[in-house]
Protein backbone atom coordinates (compact mmCIF):
# COMPACT_ATOMS: atom_id res chain seq x y z
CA UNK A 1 22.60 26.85 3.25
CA UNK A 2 19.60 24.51 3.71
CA UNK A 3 17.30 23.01 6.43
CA UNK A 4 14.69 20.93 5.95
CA UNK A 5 11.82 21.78 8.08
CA UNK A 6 9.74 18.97 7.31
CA UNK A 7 10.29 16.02 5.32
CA UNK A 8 7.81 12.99 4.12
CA UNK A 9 9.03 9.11 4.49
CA UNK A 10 8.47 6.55 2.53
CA UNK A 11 10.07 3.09 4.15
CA UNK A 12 10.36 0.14 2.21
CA UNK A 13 11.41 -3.89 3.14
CA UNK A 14 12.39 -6.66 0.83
CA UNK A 15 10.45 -9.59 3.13
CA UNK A 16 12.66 -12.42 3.27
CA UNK A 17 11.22 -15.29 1.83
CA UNK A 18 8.93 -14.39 0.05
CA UNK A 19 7.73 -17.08 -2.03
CA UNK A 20 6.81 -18.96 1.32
CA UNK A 21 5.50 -15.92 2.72
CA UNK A 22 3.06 -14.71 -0.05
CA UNK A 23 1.57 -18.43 -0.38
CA UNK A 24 0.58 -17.63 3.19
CA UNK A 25 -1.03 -14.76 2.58
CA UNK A 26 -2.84 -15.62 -0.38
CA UNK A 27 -4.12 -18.39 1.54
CA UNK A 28 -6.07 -16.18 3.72
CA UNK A 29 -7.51 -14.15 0.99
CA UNK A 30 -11.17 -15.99 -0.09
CA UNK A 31 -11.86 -15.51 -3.79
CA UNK A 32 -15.42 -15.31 -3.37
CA UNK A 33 -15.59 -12.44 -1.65
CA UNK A 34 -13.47 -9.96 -3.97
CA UNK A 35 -16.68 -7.68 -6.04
CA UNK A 36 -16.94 -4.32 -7.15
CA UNK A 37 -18.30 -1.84 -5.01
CA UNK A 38 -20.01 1.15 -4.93
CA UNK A 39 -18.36 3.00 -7.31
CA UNK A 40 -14.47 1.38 -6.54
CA UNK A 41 -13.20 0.89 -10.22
CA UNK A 42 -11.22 -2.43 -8.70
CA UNK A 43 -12.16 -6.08 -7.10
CA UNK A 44 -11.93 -5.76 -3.22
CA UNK A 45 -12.71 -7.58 -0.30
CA UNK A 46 -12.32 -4.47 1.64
CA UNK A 47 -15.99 -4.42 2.43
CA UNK A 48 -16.54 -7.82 3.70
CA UNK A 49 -18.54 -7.55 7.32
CA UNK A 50 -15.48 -9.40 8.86
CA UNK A 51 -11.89 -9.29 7.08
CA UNK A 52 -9.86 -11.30 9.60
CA UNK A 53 -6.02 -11.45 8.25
CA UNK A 54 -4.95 -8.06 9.99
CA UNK A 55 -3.43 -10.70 12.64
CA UNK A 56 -2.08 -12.53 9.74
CA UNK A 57 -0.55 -9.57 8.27
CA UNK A 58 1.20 -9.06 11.34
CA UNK A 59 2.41 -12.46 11.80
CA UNK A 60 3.60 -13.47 8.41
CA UNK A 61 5.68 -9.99 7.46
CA UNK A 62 6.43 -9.57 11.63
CA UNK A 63 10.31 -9.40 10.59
CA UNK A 64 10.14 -6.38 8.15
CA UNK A 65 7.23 -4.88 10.30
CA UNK A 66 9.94 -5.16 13.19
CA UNK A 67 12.60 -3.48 11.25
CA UNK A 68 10.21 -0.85 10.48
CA UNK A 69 9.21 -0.49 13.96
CA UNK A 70 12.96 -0.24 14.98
CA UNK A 71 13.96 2.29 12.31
CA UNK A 72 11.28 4.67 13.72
CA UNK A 73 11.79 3.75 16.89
CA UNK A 74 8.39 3.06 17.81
CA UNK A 75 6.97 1.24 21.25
CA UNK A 76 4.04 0.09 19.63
CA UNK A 77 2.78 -1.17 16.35
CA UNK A 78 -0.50 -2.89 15.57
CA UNK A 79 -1.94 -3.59 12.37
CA UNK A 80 -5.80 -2.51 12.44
CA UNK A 81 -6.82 -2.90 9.12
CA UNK A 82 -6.03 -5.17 6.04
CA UNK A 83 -7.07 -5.75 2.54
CA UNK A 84 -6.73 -6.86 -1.09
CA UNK A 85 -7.52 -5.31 -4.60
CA UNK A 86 -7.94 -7.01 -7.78
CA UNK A 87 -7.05 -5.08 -10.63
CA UNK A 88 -8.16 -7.28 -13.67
CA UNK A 89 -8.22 -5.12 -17.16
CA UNK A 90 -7.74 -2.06 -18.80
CA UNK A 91 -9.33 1.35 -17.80
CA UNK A 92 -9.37 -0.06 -13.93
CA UNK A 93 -7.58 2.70 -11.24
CA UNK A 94 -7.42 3.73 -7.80
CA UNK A 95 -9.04 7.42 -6.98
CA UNK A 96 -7.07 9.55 -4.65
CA UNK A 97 -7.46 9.51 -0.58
CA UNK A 98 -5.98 8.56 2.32
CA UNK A 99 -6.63 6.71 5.01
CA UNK A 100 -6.83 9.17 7.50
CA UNK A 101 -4.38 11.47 9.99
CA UNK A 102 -2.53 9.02 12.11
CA UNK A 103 -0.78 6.11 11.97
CA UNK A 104 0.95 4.63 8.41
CA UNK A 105 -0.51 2.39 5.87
CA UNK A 106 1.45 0.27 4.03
CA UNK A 107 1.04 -2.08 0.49
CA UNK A 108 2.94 -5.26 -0.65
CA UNK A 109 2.52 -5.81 -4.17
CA UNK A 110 1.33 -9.85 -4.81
CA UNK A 111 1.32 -9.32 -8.81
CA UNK A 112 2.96 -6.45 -10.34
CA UNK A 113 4.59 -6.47 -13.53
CA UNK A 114 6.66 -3.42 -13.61
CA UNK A 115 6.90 -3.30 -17.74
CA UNK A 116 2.73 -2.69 -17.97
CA UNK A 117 1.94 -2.06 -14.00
CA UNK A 118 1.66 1.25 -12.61
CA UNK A 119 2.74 2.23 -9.13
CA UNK A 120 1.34 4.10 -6.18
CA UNK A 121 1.13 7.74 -6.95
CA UNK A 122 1.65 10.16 -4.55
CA UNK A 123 0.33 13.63 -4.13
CA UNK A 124 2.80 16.21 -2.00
CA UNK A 125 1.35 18.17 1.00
CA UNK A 126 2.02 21.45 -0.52
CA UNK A 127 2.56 22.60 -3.89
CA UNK A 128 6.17 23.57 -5.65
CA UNK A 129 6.78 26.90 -4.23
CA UNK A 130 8.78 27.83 -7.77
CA UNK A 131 5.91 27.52 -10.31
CA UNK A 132 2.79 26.15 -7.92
CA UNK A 133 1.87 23.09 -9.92
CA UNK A 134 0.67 19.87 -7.70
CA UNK A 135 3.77 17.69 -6.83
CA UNK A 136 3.61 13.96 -7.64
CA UNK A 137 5.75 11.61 -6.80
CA UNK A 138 5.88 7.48 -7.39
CA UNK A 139 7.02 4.32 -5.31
CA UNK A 140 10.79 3.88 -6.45
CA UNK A 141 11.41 0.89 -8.08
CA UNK A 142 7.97 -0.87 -7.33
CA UNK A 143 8.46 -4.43 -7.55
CA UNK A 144 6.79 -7.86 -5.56
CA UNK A 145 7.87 -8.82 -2.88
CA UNK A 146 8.63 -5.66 -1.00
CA UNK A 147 6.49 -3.36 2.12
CA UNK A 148 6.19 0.29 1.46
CA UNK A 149 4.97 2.18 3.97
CA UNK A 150 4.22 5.57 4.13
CA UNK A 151 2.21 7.78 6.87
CA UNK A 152 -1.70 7.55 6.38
CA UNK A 153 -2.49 11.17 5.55
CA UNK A 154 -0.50 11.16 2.33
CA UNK A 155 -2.91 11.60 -0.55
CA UNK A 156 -2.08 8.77 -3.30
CA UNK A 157 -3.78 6.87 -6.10
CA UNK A 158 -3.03 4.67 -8.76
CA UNK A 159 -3.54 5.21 -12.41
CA UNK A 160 -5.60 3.59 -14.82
CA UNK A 161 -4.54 0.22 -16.02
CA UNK A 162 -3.05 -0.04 -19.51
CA UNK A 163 -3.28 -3.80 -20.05
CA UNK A 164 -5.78 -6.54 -18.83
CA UNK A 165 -2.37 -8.50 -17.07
CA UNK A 166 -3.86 -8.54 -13.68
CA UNK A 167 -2.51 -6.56 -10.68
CA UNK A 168 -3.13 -7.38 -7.11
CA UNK A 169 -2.05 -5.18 -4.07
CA UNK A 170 -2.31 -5.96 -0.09
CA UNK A 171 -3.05 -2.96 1.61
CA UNK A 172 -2.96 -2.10 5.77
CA UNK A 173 -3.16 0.43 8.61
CA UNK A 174 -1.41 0.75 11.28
CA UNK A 175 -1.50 2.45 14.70
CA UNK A 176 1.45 3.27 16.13
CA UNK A 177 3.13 5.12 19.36
């Protein structure tokens, strides 16, 4: 007999249309502003003194971010944070963190090859109780065009790139209640 005491989500959306809806996000992303910093292996313009598309975010994907919201039955979702990375050659990766203890954050894949791209790896909350070694898990079936979402205190990362093909993610935060 089993029960599962606790269990950790991962949601994901197909956004419908997503040709039309990716040229409007990419059109609020400024090129200019994507650098390395500090010591982020990765392009971002997660640092820029004002990144305004978290409205955008929520207006361009509002139909999957609605399905989301209905699935977990949720009264209130805002996205409060948004951003791109630039992946652009080999060696390149993603450190682990989070992004804190409440809410869900969320990325949407703009170029991902799934033949030389790695996904999102994930870290489990406790270790395997059988031989104690770190559990790691990976977004299913990563491909463009779809939201995962996750909650915000999950520990993940992403790999270091094997090939100079570029790869560039959309990241957000969300509150919830």
């Amino acid at each position: 007999m089993i029960n599962i005491l606790f269990h950790v989500p991962i949601y994901y959306y197909e956004v419908k249309d997503w040709d039309r809806k990716k040229k409007a996000l990419i059109s609020k992303l400024d090129p200019k502003v994507f650098k390395y910093y500090m010591l982020n292996d990765f392009a971002s313009d997660r640092h820029v003194e004002k990144n305004s598309y978290s409205i955008d975010i929520q207006n361009i994907f509002d139909e999957e971010l609605n399905q989301f919201k209905q699935e977990c039955r949720l009264n209130y979702l805002q996205v409060t944070d948004a951003w791109t990375l630039k992946y652009n050659k080999k060696g390149e990766y993603h450190c682990p963190h989070n992004h804190g203890s409440n809410g869900f954050s969320a990325v949407l894949y703009l170029e991902f090859d799934p033949e030389v791209h790695e996904a999102v790896k994930f870290v489990g909350p406790w270790n395997d109780p059988v031989n104690d070694r770190t559990l790691l898990s990976t977004i299913p079936n990563p491909k463009e065009g779809t939201i995962y979402i996750w909650p915000s205190v999950l520990v993940h990362y992403v790999d270091a790139m094997k090939t100079n093909k570029p790869r560039m993610v959309t990241s957000w935060d969300m509150q919830v209640k």
